[in-house]
C-alpha atoms as a PDB file:
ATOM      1  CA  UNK A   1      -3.524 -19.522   4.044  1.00  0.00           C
ATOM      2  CA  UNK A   2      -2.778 -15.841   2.279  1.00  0.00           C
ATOM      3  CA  UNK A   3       0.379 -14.422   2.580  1.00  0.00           C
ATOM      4  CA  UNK A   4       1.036 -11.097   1.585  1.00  0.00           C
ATOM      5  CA  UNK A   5       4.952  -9.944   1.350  1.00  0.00           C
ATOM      6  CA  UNK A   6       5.534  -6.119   0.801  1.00  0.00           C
ATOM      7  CA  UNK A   7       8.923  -5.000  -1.081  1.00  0.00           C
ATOM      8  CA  UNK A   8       9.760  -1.421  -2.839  1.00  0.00           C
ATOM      9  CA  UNK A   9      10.584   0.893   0.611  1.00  0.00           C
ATOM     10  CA  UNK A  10      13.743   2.719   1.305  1.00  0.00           C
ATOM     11  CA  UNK A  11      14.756   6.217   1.488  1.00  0.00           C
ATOM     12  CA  UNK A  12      14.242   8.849  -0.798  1.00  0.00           C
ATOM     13  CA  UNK A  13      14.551  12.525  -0.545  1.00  0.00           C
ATOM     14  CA  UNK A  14      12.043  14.815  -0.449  1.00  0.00           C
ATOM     15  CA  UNK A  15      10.486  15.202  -3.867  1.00  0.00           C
ATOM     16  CA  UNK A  16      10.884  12.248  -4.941  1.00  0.00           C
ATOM     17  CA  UNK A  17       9.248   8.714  -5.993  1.00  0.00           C
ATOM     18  CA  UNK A  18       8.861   4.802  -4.567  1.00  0.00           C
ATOM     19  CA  UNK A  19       6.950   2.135  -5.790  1.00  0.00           C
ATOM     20  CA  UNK A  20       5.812  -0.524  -3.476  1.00  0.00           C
ATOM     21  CA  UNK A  21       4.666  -3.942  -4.424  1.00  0.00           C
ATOM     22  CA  UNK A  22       2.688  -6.471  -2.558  1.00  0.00           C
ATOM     23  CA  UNK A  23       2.568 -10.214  -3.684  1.00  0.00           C
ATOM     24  CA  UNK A  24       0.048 -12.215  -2.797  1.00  0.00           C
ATOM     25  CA  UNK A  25      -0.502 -16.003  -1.935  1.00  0.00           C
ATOM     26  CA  UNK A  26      -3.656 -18.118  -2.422  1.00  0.00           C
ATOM     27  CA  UNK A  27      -6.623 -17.813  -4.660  1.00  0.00           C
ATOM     28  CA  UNK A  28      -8.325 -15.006  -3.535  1.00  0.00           C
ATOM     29  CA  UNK A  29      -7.015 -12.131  -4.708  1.00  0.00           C
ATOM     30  CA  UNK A  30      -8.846 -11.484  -7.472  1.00  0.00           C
ATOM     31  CA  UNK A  31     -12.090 -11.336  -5.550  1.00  0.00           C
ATOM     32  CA  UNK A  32     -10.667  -8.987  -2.358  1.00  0.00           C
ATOM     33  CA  UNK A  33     -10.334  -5.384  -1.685  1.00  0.00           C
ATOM     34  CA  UNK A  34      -6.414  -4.705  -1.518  1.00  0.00           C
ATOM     35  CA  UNK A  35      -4.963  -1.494   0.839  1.00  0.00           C
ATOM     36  CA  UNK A  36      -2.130   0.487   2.031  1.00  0.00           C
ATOM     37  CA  UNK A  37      -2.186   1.528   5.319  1.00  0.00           C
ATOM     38  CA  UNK A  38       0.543   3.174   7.240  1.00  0.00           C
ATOM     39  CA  UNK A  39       1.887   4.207  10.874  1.00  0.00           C
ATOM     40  CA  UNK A  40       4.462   6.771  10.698  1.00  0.00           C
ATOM     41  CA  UNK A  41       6.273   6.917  13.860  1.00  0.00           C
ATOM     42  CA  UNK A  42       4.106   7.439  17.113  1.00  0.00           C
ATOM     43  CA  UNK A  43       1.169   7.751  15.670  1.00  0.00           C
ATOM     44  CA  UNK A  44      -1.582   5.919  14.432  1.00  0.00           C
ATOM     45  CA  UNK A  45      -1.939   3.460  11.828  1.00  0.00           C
ATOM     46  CA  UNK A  46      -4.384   5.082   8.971  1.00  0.00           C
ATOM     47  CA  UNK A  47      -5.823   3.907   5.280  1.00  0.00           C
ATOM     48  CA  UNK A  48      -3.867   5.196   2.503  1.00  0.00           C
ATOM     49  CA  UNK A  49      -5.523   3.593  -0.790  1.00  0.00           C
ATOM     50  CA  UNK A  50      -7.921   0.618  -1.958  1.00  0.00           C
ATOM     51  CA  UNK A  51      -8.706  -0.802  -4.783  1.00  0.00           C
ATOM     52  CA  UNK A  52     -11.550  -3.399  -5.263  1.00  0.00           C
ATOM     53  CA  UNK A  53     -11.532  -6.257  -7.409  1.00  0.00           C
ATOM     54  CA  UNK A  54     -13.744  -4.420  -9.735  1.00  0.00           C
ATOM     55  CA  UNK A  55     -10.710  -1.294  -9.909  1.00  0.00           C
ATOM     56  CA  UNK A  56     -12.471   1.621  -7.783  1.00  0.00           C
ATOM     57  CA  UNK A  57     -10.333   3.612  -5.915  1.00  0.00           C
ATOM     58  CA  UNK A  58      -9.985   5.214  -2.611  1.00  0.00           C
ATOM     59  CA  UNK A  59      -7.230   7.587  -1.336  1.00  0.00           C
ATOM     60  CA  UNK A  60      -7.048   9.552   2.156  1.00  0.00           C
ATOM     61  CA  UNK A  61      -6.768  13.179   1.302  1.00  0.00           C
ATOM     62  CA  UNK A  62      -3.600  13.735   2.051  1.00  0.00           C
ATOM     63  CA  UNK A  63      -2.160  11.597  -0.708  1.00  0.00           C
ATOM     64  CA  UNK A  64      -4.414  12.328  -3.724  1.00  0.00           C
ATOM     65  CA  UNK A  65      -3.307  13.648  -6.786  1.00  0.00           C
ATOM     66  CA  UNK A  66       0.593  11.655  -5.735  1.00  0.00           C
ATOM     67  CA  UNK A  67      -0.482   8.713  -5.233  1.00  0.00           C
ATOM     68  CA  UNK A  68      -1.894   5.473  -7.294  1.00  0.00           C
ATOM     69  CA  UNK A  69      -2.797   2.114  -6.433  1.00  0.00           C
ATOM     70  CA  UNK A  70      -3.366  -0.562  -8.635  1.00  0.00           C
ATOM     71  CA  UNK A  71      -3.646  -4.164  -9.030  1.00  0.00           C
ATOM     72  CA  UNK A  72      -2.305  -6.832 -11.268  1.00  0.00           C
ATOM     73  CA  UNK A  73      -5.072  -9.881 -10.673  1.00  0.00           C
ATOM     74  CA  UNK A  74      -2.874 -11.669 -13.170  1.00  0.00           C
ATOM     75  CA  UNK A  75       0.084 -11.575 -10.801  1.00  0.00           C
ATOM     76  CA  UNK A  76      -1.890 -11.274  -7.671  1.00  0.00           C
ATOM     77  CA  UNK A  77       0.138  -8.070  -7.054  1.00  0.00           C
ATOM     78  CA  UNK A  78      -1.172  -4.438  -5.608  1.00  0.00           C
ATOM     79  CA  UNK A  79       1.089  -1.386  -6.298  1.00  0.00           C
ATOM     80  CA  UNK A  80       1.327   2.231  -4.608  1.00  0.00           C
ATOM     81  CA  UNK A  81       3.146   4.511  -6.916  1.00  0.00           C
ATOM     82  CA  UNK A  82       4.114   7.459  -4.662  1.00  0.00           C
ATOM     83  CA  UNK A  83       5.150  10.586  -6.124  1.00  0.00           C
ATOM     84  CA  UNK A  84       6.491  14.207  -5.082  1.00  0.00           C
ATOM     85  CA  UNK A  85       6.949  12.648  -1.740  1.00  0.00           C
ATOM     86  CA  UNK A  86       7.159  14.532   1.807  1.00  0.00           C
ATOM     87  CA  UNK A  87       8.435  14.324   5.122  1.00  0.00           C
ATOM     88  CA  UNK A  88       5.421  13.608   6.569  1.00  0.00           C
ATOM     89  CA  UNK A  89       4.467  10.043   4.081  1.00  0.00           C
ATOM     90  CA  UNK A  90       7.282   8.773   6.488  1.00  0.00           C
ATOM     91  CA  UNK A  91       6.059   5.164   7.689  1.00  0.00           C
ATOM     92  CA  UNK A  92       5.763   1.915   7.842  1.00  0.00           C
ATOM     93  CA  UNK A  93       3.171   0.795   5.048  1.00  0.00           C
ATOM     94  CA  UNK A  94       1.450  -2.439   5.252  1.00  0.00           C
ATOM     95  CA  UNK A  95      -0.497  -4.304   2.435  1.00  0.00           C
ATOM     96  CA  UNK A  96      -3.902  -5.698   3.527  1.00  0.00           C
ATOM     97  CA  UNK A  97      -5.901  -7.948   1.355  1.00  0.00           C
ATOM     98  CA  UNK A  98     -10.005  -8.055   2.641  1.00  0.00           C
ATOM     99  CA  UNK A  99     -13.002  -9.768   2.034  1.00  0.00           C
ATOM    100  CA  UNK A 100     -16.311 -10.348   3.791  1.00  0.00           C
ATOM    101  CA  UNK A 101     -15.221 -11.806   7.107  1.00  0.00           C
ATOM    102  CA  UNK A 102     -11.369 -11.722   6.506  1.00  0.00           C
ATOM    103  CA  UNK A 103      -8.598  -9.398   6.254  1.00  0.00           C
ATOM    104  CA  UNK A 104      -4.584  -9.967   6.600  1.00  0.00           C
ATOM    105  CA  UNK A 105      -2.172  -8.431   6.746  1.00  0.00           C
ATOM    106  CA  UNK A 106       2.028  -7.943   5.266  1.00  0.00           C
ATOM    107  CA  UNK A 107       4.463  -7.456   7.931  1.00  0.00           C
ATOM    108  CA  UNK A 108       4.875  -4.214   6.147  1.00  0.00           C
ATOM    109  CA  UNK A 109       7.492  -1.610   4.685  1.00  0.00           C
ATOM    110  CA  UNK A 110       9.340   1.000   5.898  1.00  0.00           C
ATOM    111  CA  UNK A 111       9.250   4.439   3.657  1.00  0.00           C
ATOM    112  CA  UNK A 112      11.684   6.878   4.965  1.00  0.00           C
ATOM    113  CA  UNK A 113      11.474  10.667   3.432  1.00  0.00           C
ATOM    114  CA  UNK A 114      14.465  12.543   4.546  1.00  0.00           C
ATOM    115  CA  UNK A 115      17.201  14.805   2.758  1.00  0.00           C
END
């Protein structure tokens, strides 16, 4: 059974920086794909970032060149540095850890950009 528990959200005003962390339970880690998704409010949920177990990267456009995601296989931990943040990254963000025929979930984060 994997467990994934999200911490790091909160509010921060515009401009400025979070860094969520997602723990992970069990013994894959190592050999899954770990993401950030998020749902801001009334809208969809949408990819943010992966990372595979090898340590290639994927961002939606909106977020590149603020954000990074990385792993720690040692502490089965994913991070999302977010930087020069917005309005608009306002959302619930929710840790996913996948594999061939799997993929779970955190009961995710809330991120709230606001002055």
């Amino acid at each position: 059974q994997v467990q994934l528990v999200e911490s790091g959200g909160g509010l921060v005003q515009p401009g400025g920086s979070l860094r969520l962390s997602c723990a992970a339970s069990g013994s894959i880690f190592s050999t899954s794909v770990m993401g950030w998704y998020r749902q801001p409010p009334g809208k969809q949920r949408e990819l943010v970032a992966d990372i595979t177990s090898g340590g290639s990267t994927n961002y939606v456009d909106s977020v590149k060149g603020r954000f990074t995601i990385s792993r720690d296989n040692a502490k089965n931990t994913v991070y999302l540095q977010m930087n020069t943040l917005k309005p608009e990254d306002t959302a619930v963000y929710y840790c996913t850890l996948a594999g061939l025929g799997y993929m779970y979930w955190g009961q995710g984060t809330q991120v709230t950009v606001s002055s």
